[in-house]
C-alpha atoms as a PDB file:
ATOM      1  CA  UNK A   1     -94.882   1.813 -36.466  1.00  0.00           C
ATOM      2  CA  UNK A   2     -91.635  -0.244 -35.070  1.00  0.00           C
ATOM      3  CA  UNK A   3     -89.554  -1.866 -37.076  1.00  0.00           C
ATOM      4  CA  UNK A   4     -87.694  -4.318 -34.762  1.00  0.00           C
ATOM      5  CA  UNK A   5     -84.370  -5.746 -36.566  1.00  0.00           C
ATOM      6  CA  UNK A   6     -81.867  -6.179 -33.801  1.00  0.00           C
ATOM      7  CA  UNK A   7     -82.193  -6.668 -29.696  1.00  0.00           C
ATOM      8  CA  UNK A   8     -81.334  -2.977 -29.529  1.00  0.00           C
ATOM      9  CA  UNK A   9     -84.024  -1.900 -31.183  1.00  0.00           C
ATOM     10  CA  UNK A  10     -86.396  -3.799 -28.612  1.00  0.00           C
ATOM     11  CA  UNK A  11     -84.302  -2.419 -25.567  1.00  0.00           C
ATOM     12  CA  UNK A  12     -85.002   1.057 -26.969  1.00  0.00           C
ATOM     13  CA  UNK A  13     -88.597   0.322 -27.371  1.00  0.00           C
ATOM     14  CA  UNK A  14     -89.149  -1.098 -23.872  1.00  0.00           C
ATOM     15  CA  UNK A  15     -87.136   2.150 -22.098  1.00  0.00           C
ATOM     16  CA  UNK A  16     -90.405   3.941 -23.376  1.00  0.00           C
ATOM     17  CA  UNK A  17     -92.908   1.942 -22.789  1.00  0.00           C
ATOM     18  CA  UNK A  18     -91.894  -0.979 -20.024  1.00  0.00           C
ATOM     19  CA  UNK A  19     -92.444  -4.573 -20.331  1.00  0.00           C
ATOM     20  CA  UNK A  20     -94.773  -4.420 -17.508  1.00  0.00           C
ATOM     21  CA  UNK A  21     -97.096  -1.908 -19.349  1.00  0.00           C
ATOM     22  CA  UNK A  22     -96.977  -3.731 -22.393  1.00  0.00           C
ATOM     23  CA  UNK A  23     -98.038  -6.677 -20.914  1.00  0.00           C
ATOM     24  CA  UNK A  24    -100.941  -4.980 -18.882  1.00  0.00           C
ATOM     25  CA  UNK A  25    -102.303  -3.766 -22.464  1.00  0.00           C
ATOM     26  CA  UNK A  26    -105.356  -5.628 -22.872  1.00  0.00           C
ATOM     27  CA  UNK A  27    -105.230  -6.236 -26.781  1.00  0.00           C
ATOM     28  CA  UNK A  28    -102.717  -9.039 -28.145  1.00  0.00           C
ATOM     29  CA  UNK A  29     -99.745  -7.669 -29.534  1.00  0.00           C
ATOM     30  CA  UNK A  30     -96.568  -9.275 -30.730  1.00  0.00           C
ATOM     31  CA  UNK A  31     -93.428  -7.829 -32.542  1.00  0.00           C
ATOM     32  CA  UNK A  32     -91.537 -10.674 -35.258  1.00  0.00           C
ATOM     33  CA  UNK A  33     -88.509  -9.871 -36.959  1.00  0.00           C
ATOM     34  CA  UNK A  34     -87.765  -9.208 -40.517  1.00  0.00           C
ATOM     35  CA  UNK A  35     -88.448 -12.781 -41.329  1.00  0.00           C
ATOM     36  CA  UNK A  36     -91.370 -12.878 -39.305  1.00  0.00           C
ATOM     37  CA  UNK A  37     -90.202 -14.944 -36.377  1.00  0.00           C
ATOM     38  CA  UNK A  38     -91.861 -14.042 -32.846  1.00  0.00           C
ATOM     39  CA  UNK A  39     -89.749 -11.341 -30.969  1.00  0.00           C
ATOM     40  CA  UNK A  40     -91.735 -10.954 -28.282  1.00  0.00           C
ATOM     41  CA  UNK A  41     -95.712 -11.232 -26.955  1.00  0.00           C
ATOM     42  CA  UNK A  42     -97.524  -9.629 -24.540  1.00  0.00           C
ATOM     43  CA  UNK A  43     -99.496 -11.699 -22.025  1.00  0.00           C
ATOM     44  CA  UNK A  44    -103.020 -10.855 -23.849  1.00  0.00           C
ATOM     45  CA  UNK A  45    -102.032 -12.513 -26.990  1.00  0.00           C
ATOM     46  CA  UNK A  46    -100.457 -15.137 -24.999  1.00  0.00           C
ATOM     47  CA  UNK A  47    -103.502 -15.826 -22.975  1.00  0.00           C
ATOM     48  CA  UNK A  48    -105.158 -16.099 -26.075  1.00  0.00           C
ATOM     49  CA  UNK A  49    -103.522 -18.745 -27.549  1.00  0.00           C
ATOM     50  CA  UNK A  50    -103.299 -20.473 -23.908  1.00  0.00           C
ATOM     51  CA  UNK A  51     -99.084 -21.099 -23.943  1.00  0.00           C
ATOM     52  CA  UNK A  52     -96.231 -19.445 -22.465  1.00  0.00           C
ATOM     53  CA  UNK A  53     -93.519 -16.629 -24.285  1.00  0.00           C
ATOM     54  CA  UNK A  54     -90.751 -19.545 -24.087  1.00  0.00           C
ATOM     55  CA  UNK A  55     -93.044 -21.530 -26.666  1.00  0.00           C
ATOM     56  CA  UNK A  56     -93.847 -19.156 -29.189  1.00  0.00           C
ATOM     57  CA  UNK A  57     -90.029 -17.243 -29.178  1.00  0.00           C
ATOM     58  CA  UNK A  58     -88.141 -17.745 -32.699  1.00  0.00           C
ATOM     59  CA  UNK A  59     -90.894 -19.051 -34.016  1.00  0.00           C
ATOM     60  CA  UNK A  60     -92.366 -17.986 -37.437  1.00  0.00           C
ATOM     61  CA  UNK A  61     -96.076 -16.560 -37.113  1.00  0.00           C
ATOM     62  CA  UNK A  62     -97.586 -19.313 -38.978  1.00  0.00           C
ATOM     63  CA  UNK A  63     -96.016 -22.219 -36.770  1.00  0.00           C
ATOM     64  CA  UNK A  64     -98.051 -20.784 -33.805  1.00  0.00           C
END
């Protein structure tokens, strides 16, 4: 499991697996910080709750 605390983290993350592969996945899947604010989504989860990344971003899970 990832444990995403800084941007670095994420870069490292996405030189393994690319942003465009993670957002082809077909199960929703979103990484939050320490405080459990939105990192990042991929575009199953945010098909699922019908809105774009720019609206969910620094937002806590709960607010979404």
């Amino acid at each position: 499991m990832y444990k995403f605390n800084h941007q670095d983290n994420i870069d490292k993350f996405f030189k393994n697996i690319p942003s465009s592969l993670f957002n082809k996945l077909p199960l929703p899947i979103n990484f939050v910080d320490a405080h459990c604010r939105v990192i990042v989504m991929n575009q199953a989860f945010l098909n699922y709750l019908e809105t774009p990344l720019s609206e969910v971003v620094g937002k806590h899970l709960w607010e979404i």
